[in-house]
Protein backbone atom coordinates (compact mmCIF):
# COMPACT_ATOMS: atom_id res chain seq x y z
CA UNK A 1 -64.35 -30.28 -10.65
CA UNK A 2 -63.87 -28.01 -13.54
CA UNK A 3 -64.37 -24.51 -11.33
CA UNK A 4 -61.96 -25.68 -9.09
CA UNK A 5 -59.15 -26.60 -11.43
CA UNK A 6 -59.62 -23.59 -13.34
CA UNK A 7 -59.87 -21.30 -10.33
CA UNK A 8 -56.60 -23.03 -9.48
CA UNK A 9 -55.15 -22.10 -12.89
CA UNK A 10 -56.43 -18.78 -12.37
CA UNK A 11 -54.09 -18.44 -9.18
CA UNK A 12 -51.34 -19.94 -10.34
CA UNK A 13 -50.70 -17.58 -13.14
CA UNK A 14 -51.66 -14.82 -11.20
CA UNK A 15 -48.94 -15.67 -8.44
CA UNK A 16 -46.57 -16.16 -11.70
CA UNK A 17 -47.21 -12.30 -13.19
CA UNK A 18 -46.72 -10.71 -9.77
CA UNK A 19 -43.77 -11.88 -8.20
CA UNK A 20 -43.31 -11.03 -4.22
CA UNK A 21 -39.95 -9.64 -4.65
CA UNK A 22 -38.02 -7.90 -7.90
CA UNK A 23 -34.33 -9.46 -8.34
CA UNK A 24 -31.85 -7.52 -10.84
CA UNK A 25 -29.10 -9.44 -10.01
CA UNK A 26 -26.78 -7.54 -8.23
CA UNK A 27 -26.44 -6.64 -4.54
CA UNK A 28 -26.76 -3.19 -3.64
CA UNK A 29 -23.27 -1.27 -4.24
CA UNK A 30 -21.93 -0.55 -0.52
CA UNK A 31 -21.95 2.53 0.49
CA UNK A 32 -17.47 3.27 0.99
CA UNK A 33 -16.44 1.34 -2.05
CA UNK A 34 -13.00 2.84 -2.15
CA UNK A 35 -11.08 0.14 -2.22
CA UNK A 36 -9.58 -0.68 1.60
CA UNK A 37 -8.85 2.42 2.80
CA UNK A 38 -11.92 4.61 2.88
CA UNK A 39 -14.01 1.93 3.57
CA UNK A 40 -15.33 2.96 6.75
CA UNK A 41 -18.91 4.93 6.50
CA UNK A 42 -19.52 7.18 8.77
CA UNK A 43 -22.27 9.98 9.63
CA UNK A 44 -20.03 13.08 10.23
CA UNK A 45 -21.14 16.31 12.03
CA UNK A 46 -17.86 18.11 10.35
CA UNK A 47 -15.19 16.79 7.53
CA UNK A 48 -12.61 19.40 7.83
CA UNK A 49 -10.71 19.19 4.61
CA UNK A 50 -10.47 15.46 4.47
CA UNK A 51 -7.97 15.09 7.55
CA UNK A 52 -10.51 14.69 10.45
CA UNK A 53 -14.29 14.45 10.90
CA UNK A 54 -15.62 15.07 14.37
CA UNK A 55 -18.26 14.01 16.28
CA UNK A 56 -18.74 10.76 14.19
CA UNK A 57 -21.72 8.10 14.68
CA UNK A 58 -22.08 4.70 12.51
CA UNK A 59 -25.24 5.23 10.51
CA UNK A 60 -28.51 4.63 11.31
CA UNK A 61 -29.56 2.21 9.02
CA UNK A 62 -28.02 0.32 6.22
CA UNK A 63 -24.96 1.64 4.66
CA UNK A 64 -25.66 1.02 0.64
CA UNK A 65 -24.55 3.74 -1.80
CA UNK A 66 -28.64 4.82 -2.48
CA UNK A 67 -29.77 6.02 0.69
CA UNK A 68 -26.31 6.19 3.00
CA UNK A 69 -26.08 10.28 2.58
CA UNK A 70 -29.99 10.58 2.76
CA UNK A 71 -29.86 8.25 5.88
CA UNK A 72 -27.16 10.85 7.62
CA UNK A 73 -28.82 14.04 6.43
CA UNK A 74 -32.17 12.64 8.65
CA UNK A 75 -29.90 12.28 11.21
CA UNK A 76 -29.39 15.51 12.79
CA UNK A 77 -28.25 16.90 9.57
CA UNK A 78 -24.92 14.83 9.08
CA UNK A 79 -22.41 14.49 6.45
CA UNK A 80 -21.68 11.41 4.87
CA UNK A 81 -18.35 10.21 4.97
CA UNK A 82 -16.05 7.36 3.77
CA UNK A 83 -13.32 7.26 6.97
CA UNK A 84 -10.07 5.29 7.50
CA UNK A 85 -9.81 5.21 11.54
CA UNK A 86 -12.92 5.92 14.01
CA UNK A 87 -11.65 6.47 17.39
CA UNK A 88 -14.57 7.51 19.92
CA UNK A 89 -16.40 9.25 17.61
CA UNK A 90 -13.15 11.34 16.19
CA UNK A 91 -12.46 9.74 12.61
CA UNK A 92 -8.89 10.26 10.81
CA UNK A 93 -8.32 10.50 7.31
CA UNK A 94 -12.13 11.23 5.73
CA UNK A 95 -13.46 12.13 2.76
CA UNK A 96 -17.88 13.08 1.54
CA UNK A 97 -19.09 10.08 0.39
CA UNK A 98 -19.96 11.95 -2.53
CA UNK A 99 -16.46 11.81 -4.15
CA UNK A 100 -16.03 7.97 -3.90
């Protein structure tokens, strides 16, 4: 009786020092937190000077501010951009992500 309730001690604190997930508190930051006008990301084959980006997918995967240029780069080598208006693939009014 005495193994068993300190083998189930045992477990107990070892489930309490190695928790399955880590919390900081915060959400991730999204990835086009401009306010609501760049708010749009977008993997970009071209920005040309901030007016139009061309040949514009939705990433591939999730769209917070760690991995949203990294995520675009693996992805045929695109730029990550913060757009206004996507119209097939055409996007108005873009900017890197790197400046927000």
């Amino acid at each position: 009786m005495q193994f068993s309730l300190l083998t189930a001690a045992f477990f107990f604190v070892a489930a309490m020092a190695n928790p399955l997930e880590v919390r900081n508190g915060a959400p991730p930051a999204p990835a086009c937190a401009n306010g609501a006008l760049f708010s749009v990301a977008q993997c970009c084959t071209t920005i040309v000077l901030g007016v139009a980006a061309l040949d514009c997918v939705t990433p591939p995967t999730g769209t917070n501010a760690d991995n949203f240029v990294d995520n675009c780069i693996l992805d045929a080598g695109r730029e990550a951009g913060c757009c206004v208006l996507p119209i097939l693939g055409q996007d108005l009014l873009c900017e890197p992500a790197a400046l927000n």
